[in-house]
PDB file of N, CA and C in Angstrom:
ATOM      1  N   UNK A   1       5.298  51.127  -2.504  1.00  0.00           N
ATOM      2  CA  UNK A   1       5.607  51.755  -1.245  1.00  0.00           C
ATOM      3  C   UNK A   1       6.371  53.070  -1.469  1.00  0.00           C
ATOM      4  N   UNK A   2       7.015  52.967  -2.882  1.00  0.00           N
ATOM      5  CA  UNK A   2       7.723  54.296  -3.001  1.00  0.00           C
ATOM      6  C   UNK A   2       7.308  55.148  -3.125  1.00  0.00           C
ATOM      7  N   UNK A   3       6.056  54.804  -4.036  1.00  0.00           N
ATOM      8  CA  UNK A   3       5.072  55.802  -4.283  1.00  0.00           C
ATOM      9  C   UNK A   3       4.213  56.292  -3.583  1.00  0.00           C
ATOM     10  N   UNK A   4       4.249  56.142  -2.534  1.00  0.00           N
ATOM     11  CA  UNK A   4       3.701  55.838  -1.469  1.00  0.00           C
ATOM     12  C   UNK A   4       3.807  57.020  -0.272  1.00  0.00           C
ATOM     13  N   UNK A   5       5.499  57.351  -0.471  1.00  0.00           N
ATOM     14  CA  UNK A   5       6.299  57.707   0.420  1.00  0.00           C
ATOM     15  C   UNK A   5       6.926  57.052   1.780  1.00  0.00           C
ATOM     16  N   UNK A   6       6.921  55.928   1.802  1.00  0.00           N
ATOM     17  CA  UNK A   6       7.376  55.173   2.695  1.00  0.00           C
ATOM     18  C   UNK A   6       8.289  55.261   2.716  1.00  0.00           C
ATOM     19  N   UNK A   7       9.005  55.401   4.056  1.00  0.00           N
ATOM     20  CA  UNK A   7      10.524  55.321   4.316  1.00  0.00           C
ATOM     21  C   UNK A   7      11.188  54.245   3.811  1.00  0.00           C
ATOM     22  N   UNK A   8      12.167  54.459   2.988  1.00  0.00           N
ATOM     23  CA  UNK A   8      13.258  53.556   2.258  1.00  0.00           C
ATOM     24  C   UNK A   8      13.771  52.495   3.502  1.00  0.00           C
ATOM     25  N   UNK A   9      14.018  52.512   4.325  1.00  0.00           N
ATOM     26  CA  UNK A   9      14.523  51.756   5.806  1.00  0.00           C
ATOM     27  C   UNK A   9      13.192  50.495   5.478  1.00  0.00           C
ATOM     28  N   UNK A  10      12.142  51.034   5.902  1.00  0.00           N
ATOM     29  CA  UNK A  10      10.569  49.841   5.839  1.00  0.00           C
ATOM     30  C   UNK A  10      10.858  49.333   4.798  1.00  0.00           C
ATOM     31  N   UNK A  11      11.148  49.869   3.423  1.00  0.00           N
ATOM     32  CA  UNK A  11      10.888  48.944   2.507  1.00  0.00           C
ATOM     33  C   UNK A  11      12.104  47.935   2.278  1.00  0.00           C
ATOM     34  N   UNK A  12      13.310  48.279   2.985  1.00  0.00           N
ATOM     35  CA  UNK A  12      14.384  47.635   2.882  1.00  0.00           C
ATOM     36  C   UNK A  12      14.057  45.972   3.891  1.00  0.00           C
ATOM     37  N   UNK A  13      13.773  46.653   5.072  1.00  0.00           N
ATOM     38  CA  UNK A  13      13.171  45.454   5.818  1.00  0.00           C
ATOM     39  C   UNK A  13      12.298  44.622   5.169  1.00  0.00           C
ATOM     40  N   UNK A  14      11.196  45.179   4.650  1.00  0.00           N
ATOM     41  CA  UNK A  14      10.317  44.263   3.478  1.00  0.00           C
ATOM     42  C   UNK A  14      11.162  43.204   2.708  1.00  0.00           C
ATOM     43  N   UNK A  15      12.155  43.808   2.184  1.00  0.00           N
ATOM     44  CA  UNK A  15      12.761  42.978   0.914  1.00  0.00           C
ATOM     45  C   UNK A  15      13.454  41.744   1.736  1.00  0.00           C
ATOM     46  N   UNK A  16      14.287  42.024   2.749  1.00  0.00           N
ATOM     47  CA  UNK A  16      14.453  41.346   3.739  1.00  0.00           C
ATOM     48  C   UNK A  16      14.272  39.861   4.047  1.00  0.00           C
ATOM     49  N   UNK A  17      12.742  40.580   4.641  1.00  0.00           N
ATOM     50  CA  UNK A  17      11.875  39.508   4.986  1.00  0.00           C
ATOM     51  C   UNK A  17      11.250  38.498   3.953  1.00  0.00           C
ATOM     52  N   UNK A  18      11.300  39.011   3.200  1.00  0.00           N
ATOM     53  CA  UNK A  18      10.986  38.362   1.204  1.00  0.00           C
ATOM     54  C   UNK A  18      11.854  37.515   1.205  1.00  0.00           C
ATOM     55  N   UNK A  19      13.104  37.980   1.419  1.00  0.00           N
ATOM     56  CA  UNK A  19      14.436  37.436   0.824  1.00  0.00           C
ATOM     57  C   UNK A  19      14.458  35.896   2.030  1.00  0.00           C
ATOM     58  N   UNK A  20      14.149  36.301   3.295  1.00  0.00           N
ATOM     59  CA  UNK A  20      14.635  35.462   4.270  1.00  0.00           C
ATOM     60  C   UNK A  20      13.556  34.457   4.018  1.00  0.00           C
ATOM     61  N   UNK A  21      12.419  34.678   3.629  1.00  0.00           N
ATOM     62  CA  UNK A  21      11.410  33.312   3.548  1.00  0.00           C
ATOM     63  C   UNK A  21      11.640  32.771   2.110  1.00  0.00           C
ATOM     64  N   UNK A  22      12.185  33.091   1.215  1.00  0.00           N
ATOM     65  CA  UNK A  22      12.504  33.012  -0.142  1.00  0.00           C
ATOM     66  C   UNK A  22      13.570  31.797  -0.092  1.00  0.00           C
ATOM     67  N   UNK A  23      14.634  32.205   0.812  1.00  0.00           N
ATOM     68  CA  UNK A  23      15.852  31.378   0.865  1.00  0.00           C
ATOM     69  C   UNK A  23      14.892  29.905   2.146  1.00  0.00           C
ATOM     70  N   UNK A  24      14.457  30.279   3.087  1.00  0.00           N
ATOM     71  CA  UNK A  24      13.621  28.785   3.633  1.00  0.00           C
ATOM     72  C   UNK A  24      12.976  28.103   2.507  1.00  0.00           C
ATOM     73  N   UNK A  25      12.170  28.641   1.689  1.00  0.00           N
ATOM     74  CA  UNK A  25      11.356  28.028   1.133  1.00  0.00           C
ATOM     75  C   UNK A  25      12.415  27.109   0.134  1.00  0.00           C
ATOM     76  N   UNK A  26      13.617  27.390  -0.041  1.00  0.00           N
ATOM     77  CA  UNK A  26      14.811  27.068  -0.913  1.00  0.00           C
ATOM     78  C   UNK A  26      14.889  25.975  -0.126  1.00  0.00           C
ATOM     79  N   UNK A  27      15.453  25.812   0.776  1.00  0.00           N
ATOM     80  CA  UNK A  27      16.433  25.121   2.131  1.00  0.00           C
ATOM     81  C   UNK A  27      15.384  23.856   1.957  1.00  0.00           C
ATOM     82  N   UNK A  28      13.712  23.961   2.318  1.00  0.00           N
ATOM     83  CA  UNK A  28      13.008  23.689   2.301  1.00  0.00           C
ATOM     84  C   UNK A  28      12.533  22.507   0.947  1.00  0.00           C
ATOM     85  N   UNK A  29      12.875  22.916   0.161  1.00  0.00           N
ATOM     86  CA  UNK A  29      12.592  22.553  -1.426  1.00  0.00           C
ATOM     87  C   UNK A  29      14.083  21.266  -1.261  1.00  0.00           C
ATOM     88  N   UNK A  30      15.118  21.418  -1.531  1.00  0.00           N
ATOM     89  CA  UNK A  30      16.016  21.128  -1.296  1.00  0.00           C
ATOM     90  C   UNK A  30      16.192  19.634  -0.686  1.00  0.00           C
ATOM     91  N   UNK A  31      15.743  20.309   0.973  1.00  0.00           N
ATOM     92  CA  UNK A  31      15.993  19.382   1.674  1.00  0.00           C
ATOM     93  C   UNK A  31      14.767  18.064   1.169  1.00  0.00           C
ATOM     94  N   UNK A  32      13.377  18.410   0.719  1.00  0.00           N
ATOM     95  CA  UNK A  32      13.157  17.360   0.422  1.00  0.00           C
ATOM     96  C   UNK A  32      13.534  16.322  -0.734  1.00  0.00           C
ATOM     97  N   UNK A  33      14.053  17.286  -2.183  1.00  0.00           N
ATOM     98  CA  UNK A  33      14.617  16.727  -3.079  1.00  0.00           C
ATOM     99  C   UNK A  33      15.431  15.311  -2.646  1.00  0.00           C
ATOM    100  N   UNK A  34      16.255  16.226  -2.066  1.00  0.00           N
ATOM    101  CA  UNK A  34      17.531  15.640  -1.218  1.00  0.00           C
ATOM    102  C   UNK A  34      16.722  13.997  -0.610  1.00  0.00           C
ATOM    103  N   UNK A  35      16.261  14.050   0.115  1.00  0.00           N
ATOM    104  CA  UNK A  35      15.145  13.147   0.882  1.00  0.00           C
ATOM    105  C   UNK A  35      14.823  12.215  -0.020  1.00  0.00           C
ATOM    106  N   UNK A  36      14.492  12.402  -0.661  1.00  0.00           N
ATOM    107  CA  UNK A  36      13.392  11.813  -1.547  1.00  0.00           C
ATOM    108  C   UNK A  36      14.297  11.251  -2.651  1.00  0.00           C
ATOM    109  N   UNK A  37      15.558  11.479  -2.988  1.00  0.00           N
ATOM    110  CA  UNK A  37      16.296  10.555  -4.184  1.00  0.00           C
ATOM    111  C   UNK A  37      17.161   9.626  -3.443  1.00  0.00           C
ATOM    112  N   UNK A  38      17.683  10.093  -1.926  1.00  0.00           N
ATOM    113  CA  UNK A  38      18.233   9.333  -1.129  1.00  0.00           C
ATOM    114  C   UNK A  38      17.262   7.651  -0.525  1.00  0.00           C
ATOM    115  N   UNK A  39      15.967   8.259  -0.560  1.00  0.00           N
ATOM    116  CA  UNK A  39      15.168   7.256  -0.086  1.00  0.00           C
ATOM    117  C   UNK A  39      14.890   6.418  -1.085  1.00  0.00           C
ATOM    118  N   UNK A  40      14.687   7.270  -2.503  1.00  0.00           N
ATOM    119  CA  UNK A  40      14.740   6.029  -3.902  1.00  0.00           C
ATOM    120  C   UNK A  40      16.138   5.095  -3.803  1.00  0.00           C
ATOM    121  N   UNK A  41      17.312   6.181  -3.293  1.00  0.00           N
ATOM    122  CA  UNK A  41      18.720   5.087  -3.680  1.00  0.00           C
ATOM    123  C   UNK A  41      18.937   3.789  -2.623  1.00  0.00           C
ATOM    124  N   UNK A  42      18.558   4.358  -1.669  1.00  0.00           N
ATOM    125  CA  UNK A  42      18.105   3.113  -0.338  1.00  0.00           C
ATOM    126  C   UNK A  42      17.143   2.018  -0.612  1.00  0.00           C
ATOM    127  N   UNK A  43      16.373   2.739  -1.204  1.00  0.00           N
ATOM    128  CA  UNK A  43      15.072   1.177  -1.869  1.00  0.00           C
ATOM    129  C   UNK A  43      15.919   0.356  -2.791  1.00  0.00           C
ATOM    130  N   UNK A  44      16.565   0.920  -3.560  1.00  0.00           N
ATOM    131  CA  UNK A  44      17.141  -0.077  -4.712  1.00  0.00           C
ATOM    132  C   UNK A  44      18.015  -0.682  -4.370  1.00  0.00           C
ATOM    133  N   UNK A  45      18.974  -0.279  -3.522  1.00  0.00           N
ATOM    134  CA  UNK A  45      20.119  -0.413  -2.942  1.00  0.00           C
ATOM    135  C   UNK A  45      19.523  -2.103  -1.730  1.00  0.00           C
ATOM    136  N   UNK A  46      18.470  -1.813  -1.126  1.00  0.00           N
ATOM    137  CA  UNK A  46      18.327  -3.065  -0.309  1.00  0.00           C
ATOM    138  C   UNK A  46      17.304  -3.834  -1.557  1.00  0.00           C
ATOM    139  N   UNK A  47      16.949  -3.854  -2.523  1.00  0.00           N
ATOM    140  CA  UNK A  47      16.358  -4.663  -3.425  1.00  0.00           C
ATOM    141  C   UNK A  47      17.334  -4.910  -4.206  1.00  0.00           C
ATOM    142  N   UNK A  48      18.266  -4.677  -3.965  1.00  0.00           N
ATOM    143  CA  UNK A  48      20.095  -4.932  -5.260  1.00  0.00           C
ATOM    144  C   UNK A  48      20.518  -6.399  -4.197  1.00  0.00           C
ATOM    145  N   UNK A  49      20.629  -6.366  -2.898  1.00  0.00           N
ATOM    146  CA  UNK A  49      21.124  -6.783  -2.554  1.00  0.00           C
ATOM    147  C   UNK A  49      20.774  -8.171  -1.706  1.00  0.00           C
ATOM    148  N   UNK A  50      21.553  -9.329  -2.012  1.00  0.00           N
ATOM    149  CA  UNK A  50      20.848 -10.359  -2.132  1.00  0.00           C
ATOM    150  C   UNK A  50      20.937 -10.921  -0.647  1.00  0.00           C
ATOM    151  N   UNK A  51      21.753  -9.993  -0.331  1.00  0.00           N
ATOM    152  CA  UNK A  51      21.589 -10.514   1.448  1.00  0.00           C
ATOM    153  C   UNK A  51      23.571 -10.633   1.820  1.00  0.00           C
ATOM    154  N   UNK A  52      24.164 -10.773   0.710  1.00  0.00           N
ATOM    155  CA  UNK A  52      25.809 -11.102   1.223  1.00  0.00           C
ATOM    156  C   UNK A  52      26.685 -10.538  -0.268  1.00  0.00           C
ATOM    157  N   UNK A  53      26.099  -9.481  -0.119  1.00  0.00           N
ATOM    158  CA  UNK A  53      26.337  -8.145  -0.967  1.00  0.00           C
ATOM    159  C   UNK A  53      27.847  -7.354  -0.433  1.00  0.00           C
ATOM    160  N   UNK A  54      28.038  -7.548   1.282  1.00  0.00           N
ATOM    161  CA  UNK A  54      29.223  -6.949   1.379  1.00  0.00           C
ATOM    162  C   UNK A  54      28.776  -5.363   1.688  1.00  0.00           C
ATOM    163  N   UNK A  55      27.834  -5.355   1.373  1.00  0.00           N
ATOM    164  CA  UNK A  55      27.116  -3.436   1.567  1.00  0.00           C
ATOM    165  C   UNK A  55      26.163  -3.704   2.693  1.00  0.00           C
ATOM    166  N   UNK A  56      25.783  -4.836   3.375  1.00  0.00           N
ATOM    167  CA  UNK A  56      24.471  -4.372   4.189  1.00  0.00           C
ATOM    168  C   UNK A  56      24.714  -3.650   5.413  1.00  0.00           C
ATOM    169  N   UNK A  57      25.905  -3.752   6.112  1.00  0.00           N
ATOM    170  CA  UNK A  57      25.785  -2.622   7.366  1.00  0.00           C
ATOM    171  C   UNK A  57      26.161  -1.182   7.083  1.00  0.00           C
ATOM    172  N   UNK A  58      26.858  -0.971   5.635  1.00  0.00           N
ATOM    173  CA  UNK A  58      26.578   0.712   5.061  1.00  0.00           C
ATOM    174  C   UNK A  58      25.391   0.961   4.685  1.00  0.00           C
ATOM    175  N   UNK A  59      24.366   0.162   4.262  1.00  0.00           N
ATOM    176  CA  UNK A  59      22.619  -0.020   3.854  1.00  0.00           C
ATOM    177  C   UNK A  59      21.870   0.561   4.748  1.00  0.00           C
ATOM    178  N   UNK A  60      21.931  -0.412   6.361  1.00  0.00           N
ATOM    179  CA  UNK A  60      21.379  -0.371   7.351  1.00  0.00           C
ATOM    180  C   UNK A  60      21.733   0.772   8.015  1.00  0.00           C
ATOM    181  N   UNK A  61      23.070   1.360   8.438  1.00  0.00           N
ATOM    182  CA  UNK A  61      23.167   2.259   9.056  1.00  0.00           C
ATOM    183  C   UNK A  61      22.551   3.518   8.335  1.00  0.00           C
ATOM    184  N   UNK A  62      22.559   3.621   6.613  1.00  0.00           N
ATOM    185  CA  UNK A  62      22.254   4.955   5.861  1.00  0.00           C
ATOM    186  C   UNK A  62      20.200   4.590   6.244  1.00  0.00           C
ATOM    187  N   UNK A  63      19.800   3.548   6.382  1.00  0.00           N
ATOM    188  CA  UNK A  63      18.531   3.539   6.660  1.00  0.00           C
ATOM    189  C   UNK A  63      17.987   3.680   7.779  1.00  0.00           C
ATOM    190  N   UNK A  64      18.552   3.368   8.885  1.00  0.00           N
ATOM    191  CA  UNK A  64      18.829   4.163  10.134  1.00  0.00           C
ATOM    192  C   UNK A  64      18.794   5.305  10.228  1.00  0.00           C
ATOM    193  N   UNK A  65      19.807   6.257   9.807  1.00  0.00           N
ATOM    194  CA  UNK A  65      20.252   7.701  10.200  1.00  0.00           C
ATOM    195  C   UNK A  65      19.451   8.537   8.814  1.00  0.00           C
ATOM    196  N   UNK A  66      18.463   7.701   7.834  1.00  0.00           N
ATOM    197  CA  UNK A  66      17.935   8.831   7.067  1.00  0.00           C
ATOM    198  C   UNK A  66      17.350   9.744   7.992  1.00  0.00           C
ATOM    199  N   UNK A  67      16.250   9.393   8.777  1.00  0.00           N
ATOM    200  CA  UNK A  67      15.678  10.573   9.059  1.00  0.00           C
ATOM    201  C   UNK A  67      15.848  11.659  10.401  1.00  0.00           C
ATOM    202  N   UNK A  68      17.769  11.407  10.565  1.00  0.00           N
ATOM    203  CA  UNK A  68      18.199  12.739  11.124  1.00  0.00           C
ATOM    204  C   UNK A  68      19.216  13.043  10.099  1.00  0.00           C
ATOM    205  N   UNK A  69      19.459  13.187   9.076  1.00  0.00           N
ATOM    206  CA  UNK A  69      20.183  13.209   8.214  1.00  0.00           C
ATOM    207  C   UNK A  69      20.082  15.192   8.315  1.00  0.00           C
ATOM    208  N   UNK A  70      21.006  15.532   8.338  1.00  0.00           N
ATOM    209  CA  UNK A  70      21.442  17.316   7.947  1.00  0.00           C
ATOM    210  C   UNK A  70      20.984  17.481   6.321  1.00  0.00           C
ATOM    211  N   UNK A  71      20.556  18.456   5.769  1.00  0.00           N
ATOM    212  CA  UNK A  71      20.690  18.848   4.753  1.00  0.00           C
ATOM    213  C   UNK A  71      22.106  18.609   4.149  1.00  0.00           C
ATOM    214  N   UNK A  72      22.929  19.107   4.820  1.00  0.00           N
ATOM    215  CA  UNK A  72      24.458  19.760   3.946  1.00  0.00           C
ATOM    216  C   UNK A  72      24.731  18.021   4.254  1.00  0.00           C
ATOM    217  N   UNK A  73      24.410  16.827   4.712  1.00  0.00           N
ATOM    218  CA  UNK A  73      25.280  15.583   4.760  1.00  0.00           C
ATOM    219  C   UNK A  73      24.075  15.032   3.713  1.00  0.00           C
ATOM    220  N   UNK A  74      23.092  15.432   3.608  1.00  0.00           N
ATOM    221  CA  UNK A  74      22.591  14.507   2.260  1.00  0.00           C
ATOM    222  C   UNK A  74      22.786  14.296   1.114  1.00  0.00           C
ATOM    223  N   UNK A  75      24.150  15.301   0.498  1.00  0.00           N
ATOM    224  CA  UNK A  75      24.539  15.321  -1.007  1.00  0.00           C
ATOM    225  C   UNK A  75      25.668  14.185  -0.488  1.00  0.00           C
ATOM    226  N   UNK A  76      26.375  14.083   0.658  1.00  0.00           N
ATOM    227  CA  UNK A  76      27.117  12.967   0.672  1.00  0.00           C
ATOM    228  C   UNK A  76      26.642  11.903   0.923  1.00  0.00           C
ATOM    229  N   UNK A  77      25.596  11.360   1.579  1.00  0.00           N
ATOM    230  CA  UNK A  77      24.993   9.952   1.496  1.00  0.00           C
ATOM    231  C   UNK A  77      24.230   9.607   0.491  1.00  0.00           C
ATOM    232  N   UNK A  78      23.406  10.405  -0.447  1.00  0.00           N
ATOM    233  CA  UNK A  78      23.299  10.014  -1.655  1.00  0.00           C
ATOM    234  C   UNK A  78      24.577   9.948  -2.783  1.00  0.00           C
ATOM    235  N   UNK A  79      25.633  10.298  -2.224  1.00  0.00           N
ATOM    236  CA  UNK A  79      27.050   9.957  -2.773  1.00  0.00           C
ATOM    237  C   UNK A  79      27.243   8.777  -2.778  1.00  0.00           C
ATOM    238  N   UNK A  80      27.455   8.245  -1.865  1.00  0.00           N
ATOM    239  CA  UNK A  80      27.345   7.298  -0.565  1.00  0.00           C
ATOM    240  C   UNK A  80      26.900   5.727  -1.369  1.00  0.00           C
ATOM    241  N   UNK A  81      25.132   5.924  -1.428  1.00  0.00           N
ATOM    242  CA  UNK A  81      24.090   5.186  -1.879  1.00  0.00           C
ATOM    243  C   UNK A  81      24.283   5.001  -3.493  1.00  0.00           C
ATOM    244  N   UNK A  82      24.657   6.168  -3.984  1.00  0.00           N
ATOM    245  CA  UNK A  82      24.681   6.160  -5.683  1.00  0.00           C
ATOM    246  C   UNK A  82      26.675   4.936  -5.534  1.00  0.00           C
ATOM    247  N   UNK A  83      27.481   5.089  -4.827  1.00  0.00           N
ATOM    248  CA  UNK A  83      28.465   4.208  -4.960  1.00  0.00           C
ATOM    249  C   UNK A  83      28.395   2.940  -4.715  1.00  0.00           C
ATOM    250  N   UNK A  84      27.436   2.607  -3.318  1.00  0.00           N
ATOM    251  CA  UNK A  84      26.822   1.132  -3.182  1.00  0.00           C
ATOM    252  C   UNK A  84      26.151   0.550  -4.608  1.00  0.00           C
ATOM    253  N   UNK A  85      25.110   1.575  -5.018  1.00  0.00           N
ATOM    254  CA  UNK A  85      24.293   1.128  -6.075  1.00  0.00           C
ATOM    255  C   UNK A  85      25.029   0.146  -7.321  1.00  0.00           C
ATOM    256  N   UNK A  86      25.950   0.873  -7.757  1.00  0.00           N
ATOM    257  CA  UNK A  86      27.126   1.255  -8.352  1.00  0.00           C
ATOM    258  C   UNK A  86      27.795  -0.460  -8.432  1.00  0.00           C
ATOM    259  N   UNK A  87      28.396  -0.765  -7.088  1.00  0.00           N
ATOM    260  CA  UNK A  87      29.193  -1.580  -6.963  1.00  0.00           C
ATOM    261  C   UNK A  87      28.268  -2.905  -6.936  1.00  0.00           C
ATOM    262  N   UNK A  88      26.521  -2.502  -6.504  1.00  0.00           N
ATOM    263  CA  UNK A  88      25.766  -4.069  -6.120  1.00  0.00           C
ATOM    264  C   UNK A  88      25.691  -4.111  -7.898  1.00  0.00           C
ATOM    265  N   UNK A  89      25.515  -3.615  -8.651  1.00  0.00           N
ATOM    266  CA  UNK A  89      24.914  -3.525 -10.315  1.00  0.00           C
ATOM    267  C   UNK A  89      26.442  -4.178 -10.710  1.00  0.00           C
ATOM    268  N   UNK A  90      27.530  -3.807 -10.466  1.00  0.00           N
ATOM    269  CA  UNK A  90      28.411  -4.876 -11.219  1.00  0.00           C
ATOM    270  C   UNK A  90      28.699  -6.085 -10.189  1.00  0.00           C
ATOM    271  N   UNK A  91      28.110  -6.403  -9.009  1.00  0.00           N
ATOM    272  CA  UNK A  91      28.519  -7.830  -8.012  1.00  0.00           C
ATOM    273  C   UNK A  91      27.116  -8.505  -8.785  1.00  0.00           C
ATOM    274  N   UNK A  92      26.049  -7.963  -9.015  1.00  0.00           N
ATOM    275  CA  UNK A  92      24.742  -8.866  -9.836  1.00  0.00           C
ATOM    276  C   UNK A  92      25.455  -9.259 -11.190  1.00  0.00           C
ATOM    277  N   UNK A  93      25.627  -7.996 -12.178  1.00  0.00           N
ATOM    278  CA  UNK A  93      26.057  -8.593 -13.375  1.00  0.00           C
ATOM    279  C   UNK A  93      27.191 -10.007 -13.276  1.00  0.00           C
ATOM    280  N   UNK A  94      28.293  -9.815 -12.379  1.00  0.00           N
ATOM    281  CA  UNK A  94      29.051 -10.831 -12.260  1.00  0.00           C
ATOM    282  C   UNK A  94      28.793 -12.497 -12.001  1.00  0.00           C
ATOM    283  N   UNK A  95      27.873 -11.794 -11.254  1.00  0.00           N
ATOM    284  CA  UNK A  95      27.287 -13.312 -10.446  1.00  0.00           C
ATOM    285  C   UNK A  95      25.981 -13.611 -11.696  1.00  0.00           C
ATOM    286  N   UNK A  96      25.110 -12.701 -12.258  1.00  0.00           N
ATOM    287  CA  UNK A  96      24.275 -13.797 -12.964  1.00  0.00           C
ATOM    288  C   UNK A  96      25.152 -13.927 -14.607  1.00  0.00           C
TER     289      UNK A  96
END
């Protein structure tokens, strides 16, 4: 475009608009990561648990509210899920 002679202003907007679908496509990427290891930690998490685990209404409610879950609150409920996990893996080891 420079070469071009295009006004520096247009091409600034260009980069812009690059930049602004660049960062969705991020947000985008992300949010499903996010999704998608939370929904693995929820599967294991209700297959950990033998029914009187002490975790099932933090289980149920995180399986509930996955799918309005915010981006920016999904690094904390896979926090969340990875600490349940956590605690059902030493209440199994104990008990078998």
């Amino acid at each position: 475009m420079l070469d071009e002679g295009k006004d520096p202003e247009q091409i600034n907007i260009q980069f812009r608009s690059i930049d602004k679908g660049i960062q969705k496509a991020h947000y985008l990427l992300l949010d499903e990561v996010y999704r998608k290891a939370l929904a693995i930690g929820i599967v294991k998490a209700v297959d950990s648990c033998p029914g009187n685990c002490g975790n099932e209404d933090k289980i149920e409610y995180l399986k509930s509210e996955f799918p309005n879950l915010e981006l920016s609150d999904l690094t904390n409920r896979l926090k969340e899920i990875q600490t349940i996990e956590t605690r059902l893996k030493n209440y199994n080891e104990k008990k078998g």
